[in-house]
C-alpha atoms as a PDB file:
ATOM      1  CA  UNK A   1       0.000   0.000   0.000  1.00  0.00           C
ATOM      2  CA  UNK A   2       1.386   3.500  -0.611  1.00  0.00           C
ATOM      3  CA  UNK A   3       1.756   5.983   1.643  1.00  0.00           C
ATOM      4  CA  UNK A   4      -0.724   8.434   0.898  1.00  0.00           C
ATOM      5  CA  UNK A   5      -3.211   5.820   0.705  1.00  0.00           C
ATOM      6  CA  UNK A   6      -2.423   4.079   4.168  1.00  0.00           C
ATOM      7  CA  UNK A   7      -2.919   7.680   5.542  1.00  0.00           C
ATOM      8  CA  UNK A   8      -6.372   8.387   3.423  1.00  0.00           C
ATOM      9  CA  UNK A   9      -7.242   4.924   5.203  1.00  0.00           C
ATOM     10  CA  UNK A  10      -6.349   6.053   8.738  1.00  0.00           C
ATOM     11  CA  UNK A  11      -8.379   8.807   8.643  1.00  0.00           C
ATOM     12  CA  UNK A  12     -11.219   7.460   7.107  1.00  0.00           C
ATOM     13  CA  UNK A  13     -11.285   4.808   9.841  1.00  0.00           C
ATOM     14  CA  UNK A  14     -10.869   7.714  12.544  1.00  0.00           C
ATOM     15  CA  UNK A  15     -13.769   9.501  11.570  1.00  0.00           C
ATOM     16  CA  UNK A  16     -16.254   6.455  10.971  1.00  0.00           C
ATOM     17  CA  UNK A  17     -18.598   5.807  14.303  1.00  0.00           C
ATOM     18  CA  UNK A  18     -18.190   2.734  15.624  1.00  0.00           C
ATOM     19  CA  UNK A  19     -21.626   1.653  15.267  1.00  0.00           C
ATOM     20  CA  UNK A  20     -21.282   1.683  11.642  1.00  0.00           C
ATOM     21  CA  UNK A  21     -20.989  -1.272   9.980  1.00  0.00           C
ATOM     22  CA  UNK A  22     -17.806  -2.033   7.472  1.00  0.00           C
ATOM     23  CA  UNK A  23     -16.981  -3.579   4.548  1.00  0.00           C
ATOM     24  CA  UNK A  24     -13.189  -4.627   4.612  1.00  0.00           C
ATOM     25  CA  UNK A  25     -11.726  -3.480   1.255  1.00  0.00           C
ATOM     26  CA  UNK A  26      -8.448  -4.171   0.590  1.00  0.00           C
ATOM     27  CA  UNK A  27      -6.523  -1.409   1.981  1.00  0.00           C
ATOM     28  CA  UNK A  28      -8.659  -1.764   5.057  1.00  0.00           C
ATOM     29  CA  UNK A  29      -7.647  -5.510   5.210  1.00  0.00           C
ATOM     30  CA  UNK A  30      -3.871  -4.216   5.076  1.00  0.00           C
ATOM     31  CA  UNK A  31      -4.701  -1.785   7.542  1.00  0.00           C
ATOM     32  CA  UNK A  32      -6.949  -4.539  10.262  1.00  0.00           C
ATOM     33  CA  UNK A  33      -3.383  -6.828   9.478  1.00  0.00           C
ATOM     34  CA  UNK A  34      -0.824  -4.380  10.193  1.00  0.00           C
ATOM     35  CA  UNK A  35      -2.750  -3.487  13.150  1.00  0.00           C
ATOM     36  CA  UNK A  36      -3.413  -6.754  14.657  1.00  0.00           C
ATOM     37  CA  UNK A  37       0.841  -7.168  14.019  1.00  0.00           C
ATOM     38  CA  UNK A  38       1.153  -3.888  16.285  1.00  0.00           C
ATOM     39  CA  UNK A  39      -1.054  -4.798  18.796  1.00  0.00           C
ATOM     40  CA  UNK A  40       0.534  -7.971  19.291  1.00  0.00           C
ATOM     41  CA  UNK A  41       4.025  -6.740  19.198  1.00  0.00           C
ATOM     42  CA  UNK A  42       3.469  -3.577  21.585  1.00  0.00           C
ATOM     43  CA  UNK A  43       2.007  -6.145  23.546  1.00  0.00           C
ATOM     44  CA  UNK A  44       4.979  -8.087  24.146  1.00  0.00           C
ATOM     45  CA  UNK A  45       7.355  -5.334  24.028  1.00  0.00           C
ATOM     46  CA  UNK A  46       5.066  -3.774  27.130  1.00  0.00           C
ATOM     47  CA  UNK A  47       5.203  -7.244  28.804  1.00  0.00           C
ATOM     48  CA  UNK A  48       9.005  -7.463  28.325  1.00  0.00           C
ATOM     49  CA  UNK A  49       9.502  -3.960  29.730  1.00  0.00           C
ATOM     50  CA  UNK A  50      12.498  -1.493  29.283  1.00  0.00           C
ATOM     51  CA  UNK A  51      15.129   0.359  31.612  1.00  0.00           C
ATOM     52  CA  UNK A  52      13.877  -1.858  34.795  1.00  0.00           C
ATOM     53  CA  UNK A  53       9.946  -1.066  34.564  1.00  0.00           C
ATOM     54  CA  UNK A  54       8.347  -4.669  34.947  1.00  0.00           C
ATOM     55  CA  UNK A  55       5.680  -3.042  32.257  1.00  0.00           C
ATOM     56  CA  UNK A  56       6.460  -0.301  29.585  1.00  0.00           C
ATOM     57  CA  UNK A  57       3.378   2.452  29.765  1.00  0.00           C
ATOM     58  CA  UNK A  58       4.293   3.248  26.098  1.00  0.00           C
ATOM     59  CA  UNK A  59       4.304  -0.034  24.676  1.00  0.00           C
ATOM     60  CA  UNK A  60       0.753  -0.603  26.276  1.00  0.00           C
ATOM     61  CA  UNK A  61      -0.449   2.597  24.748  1.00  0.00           C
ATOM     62  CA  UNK A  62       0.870   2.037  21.375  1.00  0.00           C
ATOM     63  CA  UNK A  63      -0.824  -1.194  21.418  1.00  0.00           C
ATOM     64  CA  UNK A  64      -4.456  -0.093  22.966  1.00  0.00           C
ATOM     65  CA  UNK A  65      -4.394   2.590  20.001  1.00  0.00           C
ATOM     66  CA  UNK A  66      -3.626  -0.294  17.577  1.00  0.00           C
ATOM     67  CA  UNK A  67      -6.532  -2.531  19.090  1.00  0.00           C
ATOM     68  CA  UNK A  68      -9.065   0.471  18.752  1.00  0.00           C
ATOM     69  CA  UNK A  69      -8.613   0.456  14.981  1.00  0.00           C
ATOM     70  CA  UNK A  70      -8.858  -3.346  14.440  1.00  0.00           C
ATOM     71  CA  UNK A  71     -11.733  -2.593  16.459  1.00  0.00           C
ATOM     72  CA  UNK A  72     -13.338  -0.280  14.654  1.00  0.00           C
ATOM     73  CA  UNK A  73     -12.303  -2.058  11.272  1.00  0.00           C
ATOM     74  CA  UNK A  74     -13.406  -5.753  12.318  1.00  0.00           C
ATOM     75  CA  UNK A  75     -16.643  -4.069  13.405  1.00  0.00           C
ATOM     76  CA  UNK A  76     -16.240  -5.135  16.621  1.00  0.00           C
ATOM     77  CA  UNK A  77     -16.027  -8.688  16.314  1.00  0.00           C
ATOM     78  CA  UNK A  78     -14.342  -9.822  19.209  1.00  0.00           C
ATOM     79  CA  UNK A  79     -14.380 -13.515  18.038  1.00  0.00           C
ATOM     80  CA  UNK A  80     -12.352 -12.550  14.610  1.00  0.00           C
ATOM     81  CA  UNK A  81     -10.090  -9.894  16.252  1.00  0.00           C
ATOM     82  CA  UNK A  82      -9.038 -13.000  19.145  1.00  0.00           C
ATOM     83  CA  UNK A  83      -8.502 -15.876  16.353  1.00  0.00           C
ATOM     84  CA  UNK A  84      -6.453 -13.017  14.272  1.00  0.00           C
ATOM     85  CA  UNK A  85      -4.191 -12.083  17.254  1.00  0.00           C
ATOM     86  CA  UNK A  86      -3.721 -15.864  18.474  1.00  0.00           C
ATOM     87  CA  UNK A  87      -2.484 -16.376  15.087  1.00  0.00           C
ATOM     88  CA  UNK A  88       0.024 -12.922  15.523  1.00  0.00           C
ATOM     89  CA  UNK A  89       1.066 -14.444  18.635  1.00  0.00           C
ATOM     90  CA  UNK A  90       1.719 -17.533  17.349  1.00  0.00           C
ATOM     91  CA  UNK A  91       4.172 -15.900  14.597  1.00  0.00           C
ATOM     92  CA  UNK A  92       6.063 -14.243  17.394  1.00  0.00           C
ATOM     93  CA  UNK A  93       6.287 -17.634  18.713  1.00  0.00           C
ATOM     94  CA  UNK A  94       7.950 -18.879  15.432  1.00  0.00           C
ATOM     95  CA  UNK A  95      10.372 -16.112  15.480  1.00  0.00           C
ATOM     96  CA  UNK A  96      11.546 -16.520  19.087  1.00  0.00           C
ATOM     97  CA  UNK A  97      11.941 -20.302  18.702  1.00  0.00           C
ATOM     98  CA  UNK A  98      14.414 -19.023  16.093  1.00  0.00           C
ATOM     99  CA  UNK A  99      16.257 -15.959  18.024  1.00  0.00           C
ATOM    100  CA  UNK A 100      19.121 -16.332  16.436  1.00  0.00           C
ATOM    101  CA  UNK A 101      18.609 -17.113  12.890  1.00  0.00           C
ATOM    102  CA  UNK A 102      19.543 -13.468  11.196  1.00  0.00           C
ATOM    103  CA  UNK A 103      16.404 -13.609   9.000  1.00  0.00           C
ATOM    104  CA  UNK A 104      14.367 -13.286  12.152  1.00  0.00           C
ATOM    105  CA  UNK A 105      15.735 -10.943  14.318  1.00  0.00           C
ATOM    106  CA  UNK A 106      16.017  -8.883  10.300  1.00  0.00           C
ATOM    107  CA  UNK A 107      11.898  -9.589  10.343  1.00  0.00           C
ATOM    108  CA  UNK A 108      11.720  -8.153  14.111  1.00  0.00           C
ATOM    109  CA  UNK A 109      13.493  -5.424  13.169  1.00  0.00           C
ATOM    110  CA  UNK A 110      11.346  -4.811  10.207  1.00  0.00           C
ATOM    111  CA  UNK A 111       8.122  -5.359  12.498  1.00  0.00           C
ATOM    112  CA  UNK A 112       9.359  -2.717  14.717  1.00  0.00           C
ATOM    113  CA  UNK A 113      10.022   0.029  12.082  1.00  0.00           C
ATOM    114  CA  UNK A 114       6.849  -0.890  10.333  1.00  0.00           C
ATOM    115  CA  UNK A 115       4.635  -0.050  13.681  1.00  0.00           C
ATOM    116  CA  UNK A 116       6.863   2.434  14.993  1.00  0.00           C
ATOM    117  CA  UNK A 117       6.413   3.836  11.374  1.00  0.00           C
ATOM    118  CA  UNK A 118       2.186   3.442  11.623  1.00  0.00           C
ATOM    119  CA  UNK A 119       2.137   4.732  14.891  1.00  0.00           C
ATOM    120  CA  UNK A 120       3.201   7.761  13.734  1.00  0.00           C
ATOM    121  CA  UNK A 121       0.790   8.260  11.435  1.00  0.00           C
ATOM    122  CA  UNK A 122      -2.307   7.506  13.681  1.00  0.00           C
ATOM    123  CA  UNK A 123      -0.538   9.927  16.230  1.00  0.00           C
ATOM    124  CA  UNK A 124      -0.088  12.701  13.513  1.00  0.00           C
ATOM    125  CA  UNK A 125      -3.685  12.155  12.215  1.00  0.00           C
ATOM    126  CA  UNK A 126      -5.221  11.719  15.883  1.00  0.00           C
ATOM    127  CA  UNK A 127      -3.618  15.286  16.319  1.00  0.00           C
ATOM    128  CA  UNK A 128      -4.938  16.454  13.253  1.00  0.00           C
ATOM    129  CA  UNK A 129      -8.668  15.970  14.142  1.00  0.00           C
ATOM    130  CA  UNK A 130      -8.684  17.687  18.003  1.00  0.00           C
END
């Protein structure tokens, strides 16, 4: 997905109710995935903590904000957002049964730029609209 697109996306999940029902396009799909990925790997980074805190603050921030828009895009489906982040989880699994291997900590690394990279957006566009 471009960019600009990914960012049209954002912001036309930020300003849909929640009520409303939602067809999952394509770019919304990509969007739902990407944020299931972030939620799940704020998650764990929150669990594993930095600089001595037990729990990270941040991390569990950055991933409530990525829950919200799976949320909002799965239409609330609890069910279907639970079976999608089981099967997150269970990647993460994969890659730390593998810590070593250089193509997975390269794929961690690439996780983390890719959500560090969203987050920014849904930060710059939840500024935008206050």
């Amino acid at each position: 997905m471009k960019y600009p697109t990914l960012a049209a996306a954002l912001l036309f999940v930020a300003a849909a109710p929640v009520a409303q029902a939602m067809t999952i396009d394509a770019d919304e799909r990509e969007l739902y995935d990407s944020s299931i990925q972030c939620m799940a790997f704020f998650g764990i980074m929150a669990g594993l903590g930095s600089e001595g805190v037990a729990e990270d603050p941040k991390m569990v921030a950055s991933g409530t904000k990525f829950l919200a828009i799976a949320t909002v895009l799965a239409d609330e489906d609890d069910a279907q957002i639970r079976t999608d982040f089981d099967a997150q989880m269970n990647r993460f699994a994969h890659i730390a049964a593998k810590a070593d291997d250089p193509a997975m900590v390269k794929e961690v690394k690439d996780i983390d730029e890719s959500c560090k990279f969203l987050e920014t957006l849904v930060d710059a566009m939840l500024e935008g609209s206050s």
